[in-house]
Protein backbone atom coordinates (compact mmCIF):
# COMPACT_ATOMS: atom_id res chain seq x y z
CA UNK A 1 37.06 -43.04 -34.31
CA UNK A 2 34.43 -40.40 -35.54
CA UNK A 3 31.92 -43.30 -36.22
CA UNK A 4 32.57 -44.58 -32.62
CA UNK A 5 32.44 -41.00 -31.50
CA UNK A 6 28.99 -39.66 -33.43
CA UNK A 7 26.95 -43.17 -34.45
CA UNK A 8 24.74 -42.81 -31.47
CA UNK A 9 23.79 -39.43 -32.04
CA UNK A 10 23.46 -39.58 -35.86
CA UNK A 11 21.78 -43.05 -35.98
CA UNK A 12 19.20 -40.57 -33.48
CA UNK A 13 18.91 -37.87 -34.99
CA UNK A 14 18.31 -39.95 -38.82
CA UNK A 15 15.36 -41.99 -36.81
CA UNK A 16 13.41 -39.20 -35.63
CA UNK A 17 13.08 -37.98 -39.57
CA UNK A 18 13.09 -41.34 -41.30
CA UNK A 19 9.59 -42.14 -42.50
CA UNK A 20 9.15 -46.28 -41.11
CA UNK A 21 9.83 -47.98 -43.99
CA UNK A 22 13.47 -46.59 -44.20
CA UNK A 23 16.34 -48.12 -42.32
CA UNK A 24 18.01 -45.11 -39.83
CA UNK A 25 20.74 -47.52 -39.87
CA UNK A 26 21.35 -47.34 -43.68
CA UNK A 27 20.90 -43.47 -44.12
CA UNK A 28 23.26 -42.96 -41.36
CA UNK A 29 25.83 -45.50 -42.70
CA UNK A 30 25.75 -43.39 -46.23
CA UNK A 31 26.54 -40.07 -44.20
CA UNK A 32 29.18 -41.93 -42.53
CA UNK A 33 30.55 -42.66 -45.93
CA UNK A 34 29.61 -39.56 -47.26
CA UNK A 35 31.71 -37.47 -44.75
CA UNK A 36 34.45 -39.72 -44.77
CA UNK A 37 34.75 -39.44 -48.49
CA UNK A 38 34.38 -35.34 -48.16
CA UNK A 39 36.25 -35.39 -44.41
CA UNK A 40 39.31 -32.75 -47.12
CA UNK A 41 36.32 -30.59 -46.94
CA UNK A 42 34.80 -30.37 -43.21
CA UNK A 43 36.44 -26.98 -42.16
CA UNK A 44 33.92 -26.37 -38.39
CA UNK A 45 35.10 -27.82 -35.62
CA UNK A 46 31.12 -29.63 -34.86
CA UNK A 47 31.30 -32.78 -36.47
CA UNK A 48 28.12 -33.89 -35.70
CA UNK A 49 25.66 -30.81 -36.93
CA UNK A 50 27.74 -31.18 -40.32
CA UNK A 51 26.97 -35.48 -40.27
CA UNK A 52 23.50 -34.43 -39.82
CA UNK A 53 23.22 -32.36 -42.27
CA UNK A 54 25.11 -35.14 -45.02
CA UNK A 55 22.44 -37.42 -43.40
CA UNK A 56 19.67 -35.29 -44.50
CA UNK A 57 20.64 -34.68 -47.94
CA UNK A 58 20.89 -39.21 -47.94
CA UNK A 59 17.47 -39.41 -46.37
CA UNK A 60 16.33 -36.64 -49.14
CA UNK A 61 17.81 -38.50 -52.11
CA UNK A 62 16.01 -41.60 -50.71
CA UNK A 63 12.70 -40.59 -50.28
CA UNK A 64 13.19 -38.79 -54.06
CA UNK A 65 14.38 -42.58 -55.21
CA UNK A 66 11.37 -44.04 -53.87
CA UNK A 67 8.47 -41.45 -55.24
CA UNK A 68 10.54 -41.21 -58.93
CA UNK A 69 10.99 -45.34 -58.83
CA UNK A 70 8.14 -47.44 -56.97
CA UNK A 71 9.68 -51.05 -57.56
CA UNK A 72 12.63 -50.22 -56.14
CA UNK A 73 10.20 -48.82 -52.99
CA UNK A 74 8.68 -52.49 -53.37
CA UNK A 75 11.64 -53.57 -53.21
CA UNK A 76 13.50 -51.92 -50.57
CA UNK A 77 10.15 -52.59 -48.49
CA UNK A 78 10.89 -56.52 -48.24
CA UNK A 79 14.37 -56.20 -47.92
CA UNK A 80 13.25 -53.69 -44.52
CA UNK A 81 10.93 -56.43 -43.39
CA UNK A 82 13.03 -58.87 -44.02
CA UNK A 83 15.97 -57.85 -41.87
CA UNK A 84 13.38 -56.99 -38.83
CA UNK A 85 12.31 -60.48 -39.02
């Protein structure tokens, strides 16, 4: 219900920071599973701002992946083309 509620807004708000060879779809997917796997320990009542900020620390992590491991970059870059294809 919370993925039906937020994905809209979150898959948003991850586009607008995601450089364009990153999926907004993915990084938002991982925040969704993120959250859900931490939900014990959401104590606000805004769901969203909290998503965001799950989705940020995803989107950081990738972007760290990517600079520490170019193959996988080269690798994640065909996959990316592929599916827009």
């Amino acid at each position: 219900m919370v993925v039906a509620a937020q994905q809209r807004a979150l898959r948003a708000w991850v586009a607008r920071w995601c450089a364009a060879d990153i999926d907004p779809d993915d990084i938002a997917q991982r925040a969704f599973v993120a959250g859900y796997c931490s939900l014990a320990r959401f104590s606000g009542t805004a769901i969203l701002p909290w998503l965001c900020t799950i989705a940020r620390h995803e989107l950081l992590a990738e972007l760290k992946l990517r600079l520490r491991h170019p193959e996988v970059r080269n690798q994640l870059d065909q996959t990316h083309q592929n599916r827009r294809q």
